[in-house]
PDB file of N, CA and C in Angstrom:
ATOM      1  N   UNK A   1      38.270  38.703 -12.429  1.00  0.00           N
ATOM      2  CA  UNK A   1      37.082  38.016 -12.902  1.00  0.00           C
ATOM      3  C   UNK A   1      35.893  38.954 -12.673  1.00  0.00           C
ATOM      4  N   UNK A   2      34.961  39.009 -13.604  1.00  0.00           N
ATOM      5  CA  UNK A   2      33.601  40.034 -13.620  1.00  0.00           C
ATOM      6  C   UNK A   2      32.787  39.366 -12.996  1.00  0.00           C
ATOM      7  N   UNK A   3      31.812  40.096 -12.269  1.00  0.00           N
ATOM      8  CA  UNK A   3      30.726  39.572 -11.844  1.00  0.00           C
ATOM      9  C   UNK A   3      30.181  38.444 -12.384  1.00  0.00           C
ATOM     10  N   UNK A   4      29.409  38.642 -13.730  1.00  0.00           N
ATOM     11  CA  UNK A   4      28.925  37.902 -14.673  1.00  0.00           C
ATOM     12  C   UNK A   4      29.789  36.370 -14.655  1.00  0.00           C
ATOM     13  N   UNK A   5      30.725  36.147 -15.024  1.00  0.00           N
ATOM     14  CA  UNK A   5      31.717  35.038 -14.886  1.00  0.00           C
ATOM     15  C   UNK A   5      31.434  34.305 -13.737  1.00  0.00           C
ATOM     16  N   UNK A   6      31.818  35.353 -12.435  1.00  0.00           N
ATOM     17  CA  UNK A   6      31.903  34.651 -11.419  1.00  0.00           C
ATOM     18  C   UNK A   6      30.573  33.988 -10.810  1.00  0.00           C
ATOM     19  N   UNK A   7      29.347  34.491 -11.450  1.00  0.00           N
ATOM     20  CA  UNK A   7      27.989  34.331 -11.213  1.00  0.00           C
ATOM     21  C   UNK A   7      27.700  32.729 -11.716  1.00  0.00           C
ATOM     22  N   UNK A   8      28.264  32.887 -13.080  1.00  0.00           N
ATOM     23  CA  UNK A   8      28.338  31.695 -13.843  1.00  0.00           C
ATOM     24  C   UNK A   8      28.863  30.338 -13.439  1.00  0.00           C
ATOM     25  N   UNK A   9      30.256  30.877 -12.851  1.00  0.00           N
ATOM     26  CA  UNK A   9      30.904  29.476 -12.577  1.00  0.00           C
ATOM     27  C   UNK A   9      30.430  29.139 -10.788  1.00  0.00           C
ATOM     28  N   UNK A  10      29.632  29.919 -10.187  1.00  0.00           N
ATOM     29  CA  UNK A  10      28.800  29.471  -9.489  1.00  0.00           C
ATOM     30  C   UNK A  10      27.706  28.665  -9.424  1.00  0.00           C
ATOM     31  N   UNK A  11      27.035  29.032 -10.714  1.00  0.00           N
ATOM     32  CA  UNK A  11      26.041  28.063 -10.684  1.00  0.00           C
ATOM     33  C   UNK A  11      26.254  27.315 -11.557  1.00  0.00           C
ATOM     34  N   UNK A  12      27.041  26.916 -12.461  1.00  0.00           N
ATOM     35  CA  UNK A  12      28.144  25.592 -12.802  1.00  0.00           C
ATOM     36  C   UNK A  12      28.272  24.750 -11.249  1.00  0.00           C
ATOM     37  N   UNK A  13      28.957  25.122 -10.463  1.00  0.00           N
ATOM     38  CA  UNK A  13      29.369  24.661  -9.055  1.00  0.00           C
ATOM     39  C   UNK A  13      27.816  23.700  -8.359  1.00  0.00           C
ATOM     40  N   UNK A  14      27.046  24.609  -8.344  1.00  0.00           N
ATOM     41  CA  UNK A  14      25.835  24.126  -7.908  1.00  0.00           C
ATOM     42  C   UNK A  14      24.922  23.178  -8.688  1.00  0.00           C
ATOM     43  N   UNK A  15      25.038  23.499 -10.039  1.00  0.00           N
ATOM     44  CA  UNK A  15      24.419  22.580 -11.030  1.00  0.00           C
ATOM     45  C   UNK A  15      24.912  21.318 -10.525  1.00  0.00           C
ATOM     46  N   UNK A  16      26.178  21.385 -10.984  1.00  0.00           N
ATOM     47  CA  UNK A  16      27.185  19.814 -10.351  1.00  0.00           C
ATOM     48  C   UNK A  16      26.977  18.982  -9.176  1.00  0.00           C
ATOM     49  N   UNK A  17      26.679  19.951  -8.456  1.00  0.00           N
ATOM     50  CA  UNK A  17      26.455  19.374  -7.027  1.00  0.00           C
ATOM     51  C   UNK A  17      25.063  18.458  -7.163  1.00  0.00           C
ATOM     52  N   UNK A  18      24.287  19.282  -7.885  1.00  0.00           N
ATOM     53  CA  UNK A  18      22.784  19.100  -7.579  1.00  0.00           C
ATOM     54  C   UNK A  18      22.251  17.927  -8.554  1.00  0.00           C
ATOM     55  N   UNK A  19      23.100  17.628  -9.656  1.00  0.00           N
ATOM     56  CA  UNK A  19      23.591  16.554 -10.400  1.00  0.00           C
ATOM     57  C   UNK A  19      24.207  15.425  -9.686  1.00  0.00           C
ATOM     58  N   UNK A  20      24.683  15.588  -9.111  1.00  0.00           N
ATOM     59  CA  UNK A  20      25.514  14.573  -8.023  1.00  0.00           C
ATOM     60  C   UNK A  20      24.509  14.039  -7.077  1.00  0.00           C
ATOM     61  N   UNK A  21      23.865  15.219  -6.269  1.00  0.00           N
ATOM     62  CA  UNK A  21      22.980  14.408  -5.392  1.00  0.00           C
ATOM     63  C   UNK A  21      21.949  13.689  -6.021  1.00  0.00           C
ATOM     64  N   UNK A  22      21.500  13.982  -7.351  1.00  0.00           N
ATOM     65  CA  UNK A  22      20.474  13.534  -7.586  1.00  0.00           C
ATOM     66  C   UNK A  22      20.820  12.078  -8.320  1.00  0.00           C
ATOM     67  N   UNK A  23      21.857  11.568  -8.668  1.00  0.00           N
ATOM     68  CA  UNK A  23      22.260  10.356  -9.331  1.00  0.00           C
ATOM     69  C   UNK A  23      22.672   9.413  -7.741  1.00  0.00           C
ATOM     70  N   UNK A  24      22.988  10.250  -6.261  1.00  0.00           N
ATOM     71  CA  UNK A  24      23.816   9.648  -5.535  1.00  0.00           C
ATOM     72  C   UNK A  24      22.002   8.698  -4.720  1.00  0.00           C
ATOM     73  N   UNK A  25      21.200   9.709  -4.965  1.00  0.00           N
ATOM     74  CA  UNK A  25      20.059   9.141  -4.145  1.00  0.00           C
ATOM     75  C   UNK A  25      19.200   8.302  -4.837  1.00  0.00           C
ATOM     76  N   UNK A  26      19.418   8.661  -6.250  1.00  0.00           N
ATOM     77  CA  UNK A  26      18.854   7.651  -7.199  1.00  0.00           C
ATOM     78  C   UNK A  26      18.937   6.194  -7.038  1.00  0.00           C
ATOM     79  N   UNK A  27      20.655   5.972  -7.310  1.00  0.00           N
ATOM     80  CA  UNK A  27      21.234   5.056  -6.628  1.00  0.00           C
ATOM     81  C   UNK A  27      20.618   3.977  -5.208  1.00  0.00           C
ATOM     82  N   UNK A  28      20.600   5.131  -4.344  1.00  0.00           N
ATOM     83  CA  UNK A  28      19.873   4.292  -3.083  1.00  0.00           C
ATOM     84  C   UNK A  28      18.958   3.640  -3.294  1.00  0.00           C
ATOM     85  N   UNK A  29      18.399   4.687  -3.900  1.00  0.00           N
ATOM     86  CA  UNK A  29      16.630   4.239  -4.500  1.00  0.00           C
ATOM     87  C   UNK A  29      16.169   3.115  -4.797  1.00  0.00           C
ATOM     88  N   UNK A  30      17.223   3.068  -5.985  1.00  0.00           N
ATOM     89  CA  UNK A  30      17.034   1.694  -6.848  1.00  0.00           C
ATOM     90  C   UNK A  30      17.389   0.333  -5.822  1.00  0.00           C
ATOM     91  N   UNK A  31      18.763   0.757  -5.205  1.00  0.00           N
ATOM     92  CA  UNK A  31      19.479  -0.540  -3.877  1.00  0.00           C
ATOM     93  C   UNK A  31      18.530  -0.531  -2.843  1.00  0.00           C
ATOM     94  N   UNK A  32      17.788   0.381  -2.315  1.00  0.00           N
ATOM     95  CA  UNK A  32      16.499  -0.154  -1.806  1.00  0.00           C
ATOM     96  C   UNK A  32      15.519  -0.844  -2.201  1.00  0.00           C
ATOM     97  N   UNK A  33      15.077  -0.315  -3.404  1.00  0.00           N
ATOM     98  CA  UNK A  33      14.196  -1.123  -3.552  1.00  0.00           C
ATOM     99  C   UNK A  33      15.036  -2.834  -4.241  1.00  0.00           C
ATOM    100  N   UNK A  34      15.964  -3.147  -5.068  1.00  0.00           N
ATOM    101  CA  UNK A  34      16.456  -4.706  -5.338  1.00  0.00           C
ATOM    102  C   UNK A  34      16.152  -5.341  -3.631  1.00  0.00           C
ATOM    103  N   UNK A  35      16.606  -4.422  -2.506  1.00  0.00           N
ATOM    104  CA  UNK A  35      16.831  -5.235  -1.189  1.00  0.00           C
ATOM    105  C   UNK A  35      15.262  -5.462  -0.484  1.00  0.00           C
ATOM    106  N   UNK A  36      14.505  -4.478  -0.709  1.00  0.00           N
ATOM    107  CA  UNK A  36      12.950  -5.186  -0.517  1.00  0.00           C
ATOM    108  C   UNK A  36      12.739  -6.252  -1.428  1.00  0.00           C
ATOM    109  N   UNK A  37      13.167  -6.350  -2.657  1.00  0.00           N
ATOM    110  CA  UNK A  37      12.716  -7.420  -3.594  1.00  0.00           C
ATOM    111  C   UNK A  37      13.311  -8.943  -3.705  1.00  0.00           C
ATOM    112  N   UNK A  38      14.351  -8.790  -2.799  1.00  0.00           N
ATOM    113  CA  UNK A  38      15.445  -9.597  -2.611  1.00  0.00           C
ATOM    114  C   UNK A  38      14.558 -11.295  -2.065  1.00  0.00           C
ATOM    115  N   UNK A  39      14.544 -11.920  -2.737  1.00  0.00           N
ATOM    116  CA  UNK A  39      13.441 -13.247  -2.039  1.00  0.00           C
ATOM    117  C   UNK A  39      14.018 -13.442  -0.765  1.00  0.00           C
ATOM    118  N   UNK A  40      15.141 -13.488  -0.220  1.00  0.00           N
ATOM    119  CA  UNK A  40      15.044 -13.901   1.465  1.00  0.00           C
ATOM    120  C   UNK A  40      14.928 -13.033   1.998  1.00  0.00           C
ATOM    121  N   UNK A  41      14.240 -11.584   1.805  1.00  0.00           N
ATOM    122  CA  UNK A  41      13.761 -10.679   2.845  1.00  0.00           C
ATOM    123  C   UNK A  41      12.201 -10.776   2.403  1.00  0.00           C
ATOM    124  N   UNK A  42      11.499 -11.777   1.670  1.00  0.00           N
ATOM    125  CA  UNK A  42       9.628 -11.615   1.709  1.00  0.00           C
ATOM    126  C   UNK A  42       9.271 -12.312   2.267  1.00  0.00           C
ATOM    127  N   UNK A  43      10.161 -13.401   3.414  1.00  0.00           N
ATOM    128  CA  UNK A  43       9.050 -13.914   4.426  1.00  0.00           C
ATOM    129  C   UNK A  43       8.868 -13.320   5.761  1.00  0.00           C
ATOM    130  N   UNK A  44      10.128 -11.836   5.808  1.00  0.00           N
ATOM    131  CA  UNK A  44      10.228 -11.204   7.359  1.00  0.00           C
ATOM    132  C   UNK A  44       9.444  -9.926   6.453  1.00  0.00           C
ATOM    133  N   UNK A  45       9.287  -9.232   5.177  1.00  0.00           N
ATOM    134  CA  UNK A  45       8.518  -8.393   4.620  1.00  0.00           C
ATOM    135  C   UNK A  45       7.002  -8.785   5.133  1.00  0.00           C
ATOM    136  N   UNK A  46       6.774  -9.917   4.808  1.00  0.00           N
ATOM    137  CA  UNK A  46       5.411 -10.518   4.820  1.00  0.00           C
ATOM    138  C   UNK A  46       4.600 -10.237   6.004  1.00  0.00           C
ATOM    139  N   UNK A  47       5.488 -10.448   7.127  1.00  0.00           N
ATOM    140  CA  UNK A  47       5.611 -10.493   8.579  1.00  0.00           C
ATOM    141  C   UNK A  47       5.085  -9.384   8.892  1.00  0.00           C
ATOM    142  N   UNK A  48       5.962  -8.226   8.624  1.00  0.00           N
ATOM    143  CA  UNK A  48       6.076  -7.174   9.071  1.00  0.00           C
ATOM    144  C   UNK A  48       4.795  -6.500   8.077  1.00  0.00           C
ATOM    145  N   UNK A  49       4.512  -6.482   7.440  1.00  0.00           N
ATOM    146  CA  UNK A  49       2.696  -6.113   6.507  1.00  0.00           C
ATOM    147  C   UNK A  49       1.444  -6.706   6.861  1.00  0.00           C
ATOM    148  N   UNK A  50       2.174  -7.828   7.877  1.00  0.00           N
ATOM    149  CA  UNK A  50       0.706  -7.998   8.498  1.00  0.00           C
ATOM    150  C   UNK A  50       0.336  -7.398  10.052  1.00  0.00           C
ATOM    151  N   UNK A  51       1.393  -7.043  10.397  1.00  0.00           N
ATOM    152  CA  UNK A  51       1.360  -6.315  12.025  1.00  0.00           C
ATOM    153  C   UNK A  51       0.104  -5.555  11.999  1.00  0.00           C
ATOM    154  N   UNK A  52      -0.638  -4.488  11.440  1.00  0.00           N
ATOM    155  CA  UNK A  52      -1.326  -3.737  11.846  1.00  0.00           C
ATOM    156  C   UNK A  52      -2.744  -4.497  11.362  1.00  0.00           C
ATOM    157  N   UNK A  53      -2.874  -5.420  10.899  1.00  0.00           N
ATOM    158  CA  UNK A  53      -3.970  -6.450  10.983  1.00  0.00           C
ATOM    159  C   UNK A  53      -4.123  -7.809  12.337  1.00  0.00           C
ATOM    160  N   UNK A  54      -2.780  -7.635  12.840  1.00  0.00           N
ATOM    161  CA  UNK A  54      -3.159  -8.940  13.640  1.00  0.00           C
ATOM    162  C   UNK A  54      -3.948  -8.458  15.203  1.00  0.00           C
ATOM    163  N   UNK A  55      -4.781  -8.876  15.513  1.00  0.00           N
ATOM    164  CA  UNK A  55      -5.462  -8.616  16.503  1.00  0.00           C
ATOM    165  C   UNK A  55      -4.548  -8.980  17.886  1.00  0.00           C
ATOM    166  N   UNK A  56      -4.200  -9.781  17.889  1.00  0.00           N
ATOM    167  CA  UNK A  56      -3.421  -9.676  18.990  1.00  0.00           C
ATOM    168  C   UNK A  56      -1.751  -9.161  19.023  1.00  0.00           C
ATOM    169  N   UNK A  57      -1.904  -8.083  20.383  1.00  0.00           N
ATOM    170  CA  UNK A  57      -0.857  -7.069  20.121  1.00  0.00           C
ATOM    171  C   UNK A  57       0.304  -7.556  21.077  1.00  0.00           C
ATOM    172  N   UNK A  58      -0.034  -8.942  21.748  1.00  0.00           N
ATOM    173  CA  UNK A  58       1.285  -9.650  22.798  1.00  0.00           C
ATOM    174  C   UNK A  58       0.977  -8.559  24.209  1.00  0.00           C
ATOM    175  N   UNK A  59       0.313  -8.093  24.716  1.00  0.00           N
ATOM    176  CA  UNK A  59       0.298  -7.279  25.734  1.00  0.00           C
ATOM    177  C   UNK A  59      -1.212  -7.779  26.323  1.00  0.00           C
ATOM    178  N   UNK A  60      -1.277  -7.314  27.650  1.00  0.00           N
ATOM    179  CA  UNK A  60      -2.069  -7.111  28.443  1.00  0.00           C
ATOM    180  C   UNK A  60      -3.026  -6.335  28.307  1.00  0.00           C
ATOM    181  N   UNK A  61      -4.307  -6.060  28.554  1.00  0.00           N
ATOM    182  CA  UNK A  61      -5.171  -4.708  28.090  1.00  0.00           C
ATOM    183  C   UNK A  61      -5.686  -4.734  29.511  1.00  0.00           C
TER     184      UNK A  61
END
């Protein structure tokens, strides 16, 4: 096999890969976000978006 060839079906190899990861994280992407959108996770979502507004932090000062 020539250089050239073998250069080729290298980055064939890598294309694929890089095709792969990018459909495999896509994926997540999307299943993350349906599971934020999911109605029985927006009343502990809700919860958790108001933490850095609530004045009281449950502790002692």
């Amino acid at each position: 096999m020539n250089e050239v060839t073998r250069t080729a079906a290298a980055s064939h190899t890598l294309q694929y890969l890089g095709t792969t990861m990018t459909v495999a994280f896509f994926l997540f992407f999307v299943g993350w976000v349906v599971w934020a959108y999911w109605p029985s996770n927006r009343a502990h979502l809700d919860l958790m978006a108001r933490i850095p507004l609530d004045d009281d932090l449950g502790g002692d000062r």
